[in-house]
PDB file of N, CA and C in Angstrom:
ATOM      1  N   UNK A   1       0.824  -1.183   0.000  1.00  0.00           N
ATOM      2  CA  UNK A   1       0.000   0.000   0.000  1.00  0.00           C
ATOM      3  C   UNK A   1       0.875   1.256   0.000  1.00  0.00           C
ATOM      4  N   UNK A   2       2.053   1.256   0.727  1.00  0.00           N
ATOM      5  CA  UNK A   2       2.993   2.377   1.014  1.00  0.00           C
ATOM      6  C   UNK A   2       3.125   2.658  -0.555  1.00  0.00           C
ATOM      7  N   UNK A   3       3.842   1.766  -1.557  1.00  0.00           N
ATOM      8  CA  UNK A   3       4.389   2.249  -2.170  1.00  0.00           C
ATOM      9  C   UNK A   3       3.237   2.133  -3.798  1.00  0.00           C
ATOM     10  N   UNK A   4       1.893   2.914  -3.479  1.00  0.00           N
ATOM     11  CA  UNK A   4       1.067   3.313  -4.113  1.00  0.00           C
ATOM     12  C   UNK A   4       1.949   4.328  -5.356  1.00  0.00           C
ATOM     13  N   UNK A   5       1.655   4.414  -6.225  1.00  0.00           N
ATOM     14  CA  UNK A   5       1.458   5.936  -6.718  1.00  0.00           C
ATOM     15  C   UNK A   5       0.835   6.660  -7.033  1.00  0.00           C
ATOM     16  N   UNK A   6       1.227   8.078  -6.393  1.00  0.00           N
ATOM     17  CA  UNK A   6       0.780   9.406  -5.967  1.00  0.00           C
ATOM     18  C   UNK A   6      -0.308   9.665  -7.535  1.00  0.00           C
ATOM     19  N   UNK A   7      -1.415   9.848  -7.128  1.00  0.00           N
ATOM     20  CA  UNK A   7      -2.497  10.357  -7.995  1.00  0.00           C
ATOM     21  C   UNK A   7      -2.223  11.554  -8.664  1.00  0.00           C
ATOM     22  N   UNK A   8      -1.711  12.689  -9.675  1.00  0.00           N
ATOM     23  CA  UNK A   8      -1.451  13.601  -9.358  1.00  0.00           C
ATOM     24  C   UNK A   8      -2.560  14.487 -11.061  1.00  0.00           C
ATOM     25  N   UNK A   9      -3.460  13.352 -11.560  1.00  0.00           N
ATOM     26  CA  UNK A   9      -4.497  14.190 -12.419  1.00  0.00           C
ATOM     27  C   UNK A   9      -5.795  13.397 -12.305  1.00  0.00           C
ATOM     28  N   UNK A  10      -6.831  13.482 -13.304  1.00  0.00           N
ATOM     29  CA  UNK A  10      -7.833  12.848 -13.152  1.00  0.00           C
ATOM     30  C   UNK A  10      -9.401  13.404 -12.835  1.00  0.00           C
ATOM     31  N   UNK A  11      -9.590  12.836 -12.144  1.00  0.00           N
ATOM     32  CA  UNK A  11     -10.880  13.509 -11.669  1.00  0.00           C
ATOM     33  C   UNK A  11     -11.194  14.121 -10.557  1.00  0.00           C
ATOM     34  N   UNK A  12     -11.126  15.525  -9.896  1.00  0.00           N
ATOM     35  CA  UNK A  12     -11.392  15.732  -8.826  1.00  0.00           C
ATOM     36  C   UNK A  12     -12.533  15.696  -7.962  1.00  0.00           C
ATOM     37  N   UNK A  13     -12.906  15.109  -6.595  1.00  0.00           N
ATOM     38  CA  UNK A  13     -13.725  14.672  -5.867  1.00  0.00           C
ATOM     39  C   UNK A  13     -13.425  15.530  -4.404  1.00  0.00           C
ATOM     40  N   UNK A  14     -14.650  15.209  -3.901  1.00  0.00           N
ATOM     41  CA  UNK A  14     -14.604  15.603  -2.296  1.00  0.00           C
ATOM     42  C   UNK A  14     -14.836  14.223  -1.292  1.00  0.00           C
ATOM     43  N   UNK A  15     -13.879  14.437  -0.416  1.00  0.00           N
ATOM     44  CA  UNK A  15     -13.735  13.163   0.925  1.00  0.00           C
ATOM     45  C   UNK A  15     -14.180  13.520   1.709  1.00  0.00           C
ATOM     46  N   UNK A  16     -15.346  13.393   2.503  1.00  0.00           N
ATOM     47  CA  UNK A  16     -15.377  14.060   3.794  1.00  0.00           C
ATOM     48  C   UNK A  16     -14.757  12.780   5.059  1.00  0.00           C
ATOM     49  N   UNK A  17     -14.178  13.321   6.013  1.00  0.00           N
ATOM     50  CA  UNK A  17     -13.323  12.515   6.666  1.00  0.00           C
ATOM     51  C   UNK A  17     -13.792  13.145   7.764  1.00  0.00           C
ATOM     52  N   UNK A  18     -14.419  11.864   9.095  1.00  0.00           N
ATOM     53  CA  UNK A  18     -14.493  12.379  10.275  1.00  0.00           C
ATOM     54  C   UNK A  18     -13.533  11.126  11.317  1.00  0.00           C
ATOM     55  N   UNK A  19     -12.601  12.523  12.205  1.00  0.00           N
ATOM     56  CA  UNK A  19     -11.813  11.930  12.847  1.00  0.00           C
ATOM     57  C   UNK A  19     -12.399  12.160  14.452  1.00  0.00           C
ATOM     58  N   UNK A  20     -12.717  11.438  15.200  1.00  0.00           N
ATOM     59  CA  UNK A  20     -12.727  10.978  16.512  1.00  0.00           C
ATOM     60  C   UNK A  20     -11.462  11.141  17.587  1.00  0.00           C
ATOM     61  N   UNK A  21     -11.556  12.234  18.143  1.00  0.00           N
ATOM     62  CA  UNK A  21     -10.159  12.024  19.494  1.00  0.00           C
ATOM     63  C   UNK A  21     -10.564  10.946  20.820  1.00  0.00           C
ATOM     64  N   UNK A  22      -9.388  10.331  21.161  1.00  0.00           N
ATOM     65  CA  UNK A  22      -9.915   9.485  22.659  1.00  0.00           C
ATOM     66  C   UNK A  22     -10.468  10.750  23.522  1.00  0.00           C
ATOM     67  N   UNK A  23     -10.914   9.589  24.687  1.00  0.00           N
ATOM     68  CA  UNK A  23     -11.231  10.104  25.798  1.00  0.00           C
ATOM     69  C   UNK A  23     -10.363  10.405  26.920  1.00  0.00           C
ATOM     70  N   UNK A  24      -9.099   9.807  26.701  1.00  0.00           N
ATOM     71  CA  UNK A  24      -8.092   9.728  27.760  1.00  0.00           C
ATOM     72  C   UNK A  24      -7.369  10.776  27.786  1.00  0.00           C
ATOM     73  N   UNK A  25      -6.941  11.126  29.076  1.00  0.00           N
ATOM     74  CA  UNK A  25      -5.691  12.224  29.405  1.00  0.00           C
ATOM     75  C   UNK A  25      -5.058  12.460  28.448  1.00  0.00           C
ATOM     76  N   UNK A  26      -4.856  13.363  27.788  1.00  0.00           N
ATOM     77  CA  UNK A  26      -3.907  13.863  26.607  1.00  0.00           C
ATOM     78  C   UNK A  26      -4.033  13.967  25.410  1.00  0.00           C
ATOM     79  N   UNK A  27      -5.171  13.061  25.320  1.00  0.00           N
ATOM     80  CA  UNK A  27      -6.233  12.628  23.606  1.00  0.00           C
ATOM     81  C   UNK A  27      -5.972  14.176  23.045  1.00  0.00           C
ATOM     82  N   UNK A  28      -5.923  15.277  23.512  1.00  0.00           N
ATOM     83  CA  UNK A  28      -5.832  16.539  22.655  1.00  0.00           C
ATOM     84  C   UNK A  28      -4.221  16.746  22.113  1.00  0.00           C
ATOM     85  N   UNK A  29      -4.684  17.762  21.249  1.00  0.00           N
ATOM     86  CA  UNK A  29      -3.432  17.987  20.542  1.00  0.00           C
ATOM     87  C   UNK A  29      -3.712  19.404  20.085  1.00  0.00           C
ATOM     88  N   UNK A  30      -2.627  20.184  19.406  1.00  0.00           N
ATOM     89  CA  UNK A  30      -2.247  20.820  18.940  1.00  0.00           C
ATOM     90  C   UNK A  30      -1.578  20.829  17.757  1.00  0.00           C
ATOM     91  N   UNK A  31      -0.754  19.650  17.296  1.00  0.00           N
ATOM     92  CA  UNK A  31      -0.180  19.657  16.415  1.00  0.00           C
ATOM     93  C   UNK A  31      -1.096  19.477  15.245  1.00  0.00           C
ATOM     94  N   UNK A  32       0.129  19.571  13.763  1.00  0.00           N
ATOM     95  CA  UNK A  32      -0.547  19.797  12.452  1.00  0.00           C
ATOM     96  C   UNK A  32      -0.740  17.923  12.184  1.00  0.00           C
ATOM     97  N   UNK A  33      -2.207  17.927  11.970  1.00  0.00           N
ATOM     98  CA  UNK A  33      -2.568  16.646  11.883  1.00  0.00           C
ATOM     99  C   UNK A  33      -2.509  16.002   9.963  1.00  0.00           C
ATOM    100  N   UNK A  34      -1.971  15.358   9.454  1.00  0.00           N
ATOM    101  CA  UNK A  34      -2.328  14.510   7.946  1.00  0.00           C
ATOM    102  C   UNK A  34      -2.149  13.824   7.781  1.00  0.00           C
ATOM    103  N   UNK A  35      -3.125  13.101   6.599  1.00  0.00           N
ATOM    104  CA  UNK A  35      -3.861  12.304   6.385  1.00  0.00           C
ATOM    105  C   UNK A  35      -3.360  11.925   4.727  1.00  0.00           C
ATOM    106  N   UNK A  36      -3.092  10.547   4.604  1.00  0.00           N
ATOM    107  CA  UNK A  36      -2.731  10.121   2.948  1.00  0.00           C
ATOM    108  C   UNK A  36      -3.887   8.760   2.894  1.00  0.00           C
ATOM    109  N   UNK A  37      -4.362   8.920   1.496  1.00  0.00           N
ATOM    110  CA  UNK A  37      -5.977   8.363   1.714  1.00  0.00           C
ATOM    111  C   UNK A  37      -4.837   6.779  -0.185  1.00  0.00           C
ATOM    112  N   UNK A  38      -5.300   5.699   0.108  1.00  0.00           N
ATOM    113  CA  UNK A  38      -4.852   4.853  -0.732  1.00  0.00           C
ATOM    114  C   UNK A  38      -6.172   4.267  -1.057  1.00  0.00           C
ATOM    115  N   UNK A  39      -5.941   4.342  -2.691  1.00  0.00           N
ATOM    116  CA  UNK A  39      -7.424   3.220  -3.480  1.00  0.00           C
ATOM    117  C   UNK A  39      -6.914   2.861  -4.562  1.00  0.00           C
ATOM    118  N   UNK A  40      -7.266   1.824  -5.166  1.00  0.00           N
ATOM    119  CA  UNK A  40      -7.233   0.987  -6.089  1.00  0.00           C
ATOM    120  C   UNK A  40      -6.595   1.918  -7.236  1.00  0.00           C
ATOM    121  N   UNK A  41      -7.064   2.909  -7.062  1.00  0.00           N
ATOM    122  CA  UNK A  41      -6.109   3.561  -8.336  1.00  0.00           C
ATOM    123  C   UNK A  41      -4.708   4.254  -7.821  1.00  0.00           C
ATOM    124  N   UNK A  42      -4.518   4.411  -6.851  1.00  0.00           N
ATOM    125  CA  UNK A  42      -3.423   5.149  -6.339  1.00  0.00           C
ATOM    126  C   UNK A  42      -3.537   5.531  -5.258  1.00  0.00           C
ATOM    127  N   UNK A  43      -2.749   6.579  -4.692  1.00  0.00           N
ATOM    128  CA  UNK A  43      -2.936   7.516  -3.155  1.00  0.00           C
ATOM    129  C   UNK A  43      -3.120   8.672  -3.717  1.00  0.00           C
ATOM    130  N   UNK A  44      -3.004   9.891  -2.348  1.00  0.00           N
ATOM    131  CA  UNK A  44      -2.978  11.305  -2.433  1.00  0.00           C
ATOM    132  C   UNK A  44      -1.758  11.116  -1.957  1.00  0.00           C
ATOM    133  N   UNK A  45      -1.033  12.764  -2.072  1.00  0.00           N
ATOM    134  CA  UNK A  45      -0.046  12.919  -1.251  1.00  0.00           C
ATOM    135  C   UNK A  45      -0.602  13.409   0.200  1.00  0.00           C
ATOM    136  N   UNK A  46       0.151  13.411   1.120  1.00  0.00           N
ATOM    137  CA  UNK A  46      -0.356  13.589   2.772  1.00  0.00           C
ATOM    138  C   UNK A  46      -1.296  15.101   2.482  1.00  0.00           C
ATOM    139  N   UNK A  47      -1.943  15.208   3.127  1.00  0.00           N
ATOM    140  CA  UNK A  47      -3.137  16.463   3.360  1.00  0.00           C
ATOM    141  C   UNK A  47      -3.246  17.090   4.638  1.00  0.00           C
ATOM    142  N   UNK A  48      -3.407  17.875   4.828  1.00  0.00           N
ATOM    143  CA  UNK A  48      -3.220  18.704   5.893  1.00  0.00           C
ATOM    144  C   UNK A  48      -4.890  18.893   6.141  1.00  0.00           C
ATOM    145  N   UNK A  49      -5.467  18.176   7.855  1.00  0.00           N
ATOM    146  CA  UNK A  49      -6.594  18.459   8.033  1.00  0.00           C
ATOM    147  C   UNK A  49      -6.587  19.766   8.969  1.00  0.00           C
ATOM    148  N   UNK A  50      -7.040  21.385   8.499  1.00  0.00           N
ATOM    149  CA  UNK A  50      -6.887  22.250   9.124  1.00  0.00           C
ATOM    150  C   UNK A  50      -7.633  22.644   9.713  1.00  0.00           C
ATOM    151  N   UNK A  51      -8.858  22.744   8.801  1.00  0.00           N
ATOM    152  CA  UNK A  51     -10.315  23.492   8.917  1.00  0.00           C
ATOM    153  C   UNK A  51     -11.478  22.571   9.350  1.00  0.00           C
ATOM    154  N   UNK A  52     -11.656  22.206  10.952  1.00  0.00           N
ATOM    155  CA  UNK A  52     -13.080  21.128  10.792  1.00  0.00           C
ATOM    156  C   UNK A  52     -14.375  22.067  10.531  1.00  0.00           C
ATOM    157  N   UNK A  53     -15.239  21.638  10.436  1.00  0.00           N
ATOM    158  CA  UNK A  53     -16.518  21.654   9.671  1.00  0.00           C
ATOM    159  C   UNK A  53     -17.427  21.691  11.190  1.00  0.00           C
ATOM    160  N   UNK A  54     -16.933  20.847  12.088  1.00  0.00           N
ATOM    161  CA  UNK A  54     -18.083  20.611  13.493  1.00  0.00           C
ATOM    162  C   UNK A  54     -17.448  21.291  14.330  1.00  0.00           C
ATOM    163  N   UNK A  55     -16.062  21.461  14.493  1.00  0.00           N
ATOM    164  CA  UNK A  55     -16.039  22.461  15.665  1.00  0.00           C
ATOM    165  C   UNK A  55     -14.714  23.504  15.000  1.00  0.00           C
ATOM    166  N   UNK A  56     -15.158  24.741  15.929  1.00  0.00           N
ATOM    167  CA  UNK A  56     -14.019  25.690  15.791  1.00  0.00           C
ATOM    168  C   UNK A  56     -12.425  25.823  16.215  1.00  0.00           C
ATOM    169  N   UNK A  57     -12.333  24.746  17.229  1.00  0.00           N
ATOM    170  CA  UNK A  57     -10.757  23.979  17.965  1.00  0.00           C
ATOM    171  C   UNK A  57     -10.905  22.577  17.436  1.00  0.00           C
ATOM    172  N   UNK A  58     -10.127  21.948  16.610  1.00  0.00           N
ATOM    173  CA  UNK A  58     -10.214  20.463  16.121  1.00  0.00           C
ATOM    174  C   UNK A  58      -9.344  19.795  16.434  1.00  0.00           C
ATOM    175  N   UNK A  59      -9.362  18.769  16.758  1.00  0.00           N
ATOM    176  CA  UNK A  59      -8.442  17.423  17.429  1.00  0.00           C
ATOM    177  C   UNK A  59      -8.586  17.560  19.711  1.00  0.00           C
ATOM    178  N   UNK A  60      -9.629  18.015  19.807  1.00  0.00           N
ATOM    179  CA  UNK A  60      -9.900  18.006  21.186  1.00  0.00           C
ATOM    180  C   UNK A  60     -10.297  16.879  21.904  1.00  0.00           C
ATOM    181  N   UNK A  61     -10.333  16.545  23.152  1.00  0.00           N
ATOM    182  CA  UNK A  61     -10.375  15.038  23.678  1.00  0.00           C
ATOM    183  C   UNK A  61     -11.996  15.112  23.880  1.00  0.00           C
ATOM    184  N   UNK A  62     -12.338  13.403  23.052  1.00  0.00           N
ATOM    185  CA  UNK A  62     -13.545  13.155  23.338  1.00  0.00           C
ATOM    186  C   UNK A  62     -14.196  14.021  22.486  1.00  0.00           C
ATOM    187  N   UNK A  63     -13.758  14.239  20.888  1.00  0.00           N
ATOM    188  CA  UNK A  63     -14.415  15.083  20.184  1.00  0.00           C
ATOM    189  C   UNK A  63     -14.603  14.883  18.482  1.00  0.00           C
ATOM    190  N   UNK A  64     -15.878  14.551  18.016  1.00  0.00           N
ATOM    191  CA  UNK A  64     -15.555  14.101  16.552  1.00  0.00           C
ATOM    192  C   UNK A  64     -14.989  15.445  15.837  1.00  0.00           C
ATOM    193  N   UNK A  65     -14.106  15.395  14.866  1.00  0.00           N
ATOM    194  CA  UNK A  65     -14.082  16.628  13.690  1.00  0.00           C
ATOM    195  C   UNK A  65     -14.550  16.433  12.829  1.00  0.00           C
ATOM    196  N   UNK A  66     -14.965  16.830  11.386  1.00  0.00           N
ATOM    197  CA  UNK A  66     -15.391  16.399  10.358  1.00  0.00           C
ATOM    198  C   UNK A  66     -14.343  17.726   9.800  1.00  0.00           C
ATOM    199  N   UNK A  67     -14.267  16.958   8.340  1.00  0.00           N
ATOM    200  CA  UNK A  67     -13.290  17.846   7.291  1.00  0.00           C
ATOM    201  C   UNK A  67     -13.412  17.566   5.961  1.00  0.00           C
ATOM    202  N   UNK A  68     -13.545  18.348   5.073  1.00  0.00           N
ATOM    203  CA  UNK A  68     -13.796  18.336   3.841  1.00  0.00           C
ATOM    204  C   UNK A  68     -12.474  18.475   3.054  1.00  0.00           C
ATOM    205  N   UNK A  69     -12.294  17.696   2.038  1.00  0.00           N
ATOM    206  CA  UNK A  69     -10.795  17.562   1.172  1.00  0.00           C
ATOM    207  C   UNK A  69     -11.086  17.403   0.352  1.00  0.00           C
ATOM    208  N   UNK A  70     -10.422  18.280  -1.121  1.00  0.00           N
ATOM    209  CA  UNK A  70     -10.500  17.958  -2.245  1.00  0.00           C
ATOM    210  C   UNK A  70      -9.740  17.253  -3.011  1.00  0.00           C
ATOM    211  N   UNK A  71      -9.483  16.348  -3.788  1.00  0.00           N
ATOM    212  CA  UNK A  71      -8.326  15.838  -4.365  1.00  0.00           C
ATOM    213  C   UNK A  71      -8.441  15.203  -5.327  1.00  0.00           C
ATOM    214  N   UNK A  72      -7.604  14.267  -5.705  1.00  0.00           N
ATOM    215  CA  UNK A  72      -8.432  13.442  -6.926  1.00  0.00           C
ATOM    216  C   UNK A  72      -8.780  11.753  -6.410  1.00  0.00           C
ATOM    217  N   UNK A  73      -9.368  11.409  -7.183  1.00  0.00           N
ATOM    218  CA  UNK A  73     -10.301  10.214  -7.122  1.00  0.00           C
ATOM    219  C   UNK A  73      -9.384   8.967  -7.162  1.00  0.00           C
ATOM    220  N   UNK A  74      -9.417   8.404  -5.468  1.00  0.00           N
ATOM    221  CA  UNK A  74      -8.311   7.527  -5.439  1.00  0.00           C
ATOM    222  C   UNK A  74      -8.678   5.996  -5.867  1.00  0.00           C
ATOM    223  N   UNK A  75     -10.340   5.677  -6.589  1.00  0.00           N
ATOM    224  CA  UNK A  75     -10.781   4.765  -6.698  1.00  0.00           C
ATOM    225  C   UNK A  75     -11.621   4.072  -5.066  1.00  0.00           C
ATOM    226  N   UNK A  76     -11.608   2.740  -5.415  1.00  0.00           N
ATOM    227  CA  UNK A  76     -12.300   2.283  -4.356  1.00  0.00           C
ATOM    228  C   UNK A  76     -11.091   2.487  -3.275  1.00  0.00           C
ATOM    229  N   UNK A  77     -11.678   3.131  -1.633  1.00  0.00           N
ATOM    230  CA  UNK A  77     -10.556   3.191  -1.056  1.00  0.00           C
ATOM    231  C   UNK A  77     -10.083   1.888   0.330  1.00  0.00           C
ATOM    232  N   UNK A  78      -8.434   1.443   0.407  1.00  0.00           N
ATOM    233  CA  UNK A  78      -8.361   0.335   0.667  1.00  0.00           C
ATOM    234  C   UNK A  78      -7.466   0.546   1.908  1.00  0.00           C
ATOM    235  N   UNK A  79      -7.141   1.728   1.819  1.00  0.00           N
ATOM    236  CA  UNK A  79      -6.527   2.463   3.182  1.00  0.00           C
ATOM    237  C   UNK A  79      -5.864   3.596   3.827  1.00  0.00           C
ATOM    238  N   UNK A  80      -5.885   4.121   4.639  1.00  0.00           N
ATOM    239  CA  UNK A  80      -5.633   5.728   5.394  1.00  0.00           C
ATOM    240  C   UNK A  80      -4.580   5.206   6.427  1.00  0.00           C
ATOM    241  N   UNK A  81      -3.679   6.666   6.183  1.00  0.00           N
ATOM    242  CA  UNK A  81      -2.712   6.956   6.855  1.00  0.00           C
ATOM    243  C   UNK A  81      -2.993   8.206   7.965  1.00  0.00           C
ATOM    244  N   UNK A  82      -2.755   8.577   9.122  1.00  0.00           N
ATOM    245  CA  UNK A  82      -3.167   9.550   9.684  1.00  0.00           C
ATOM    246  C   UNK A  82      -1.987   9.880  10.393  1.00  0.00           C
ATOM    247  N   UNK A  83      -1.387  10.912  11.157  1.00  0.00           N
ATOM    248  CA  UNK A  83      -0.585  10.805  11.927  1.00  0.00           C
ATOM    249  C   UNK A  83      -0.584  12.629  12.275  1.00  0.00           C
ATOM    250  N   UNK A  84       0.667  12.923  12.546  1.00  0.00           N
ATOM    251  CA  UNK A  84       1.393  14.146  12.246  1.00  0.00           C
ATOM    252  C   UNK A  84       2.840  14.063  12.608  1.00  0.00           C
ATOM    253  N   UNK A  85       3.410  15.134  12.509  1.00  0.00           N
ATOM    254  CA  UNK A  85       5.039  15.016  12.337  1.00  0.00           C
ATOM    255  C   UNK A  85       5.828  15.310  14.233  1.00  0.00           C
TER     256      UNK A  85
END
């Protein structure tokens, strides 16, 4: 899956992606959170989730985000990367 290749024309689409923080001590963050989305036709390159959609502070403990991304059409999708640096 890692070594997909990067989608970089095609058809552009919207993902909406909702991420869930734990409940436990520390579940919050601050840092810059992204996301590389893999499907049958390829990946994205990593994405930067900045802007949620449900709340105005995103990645808080015990809190869904939702986020809207544009990119291109990775086919049927077979797996997500999430992290930050």
């Amino acid at each position: 899956m890692r070594e997909a290749r990067t989608i970089t024309d095609g058809i552009l689409c919207e993902y909406k992606i909702t991420v869930t923080t734990g409940n436990c001590n520390g579940a919050s963050t601050d840092a810059p959170i992204r996301l590389k989305l893999y499907g049958k036709k390829g990946s994205t390159g990593f994405l930067n989730l900045e802007q949620s959609e449900s709340h105005r502070v995103a990645f808080r403990r015990n809190q869904s985000d939702t986020f809207l991304i544009q990119t291109y059409h990775v086919g049927e999708l077979i797996g997500i990367t999430i992290g930050h640096n």
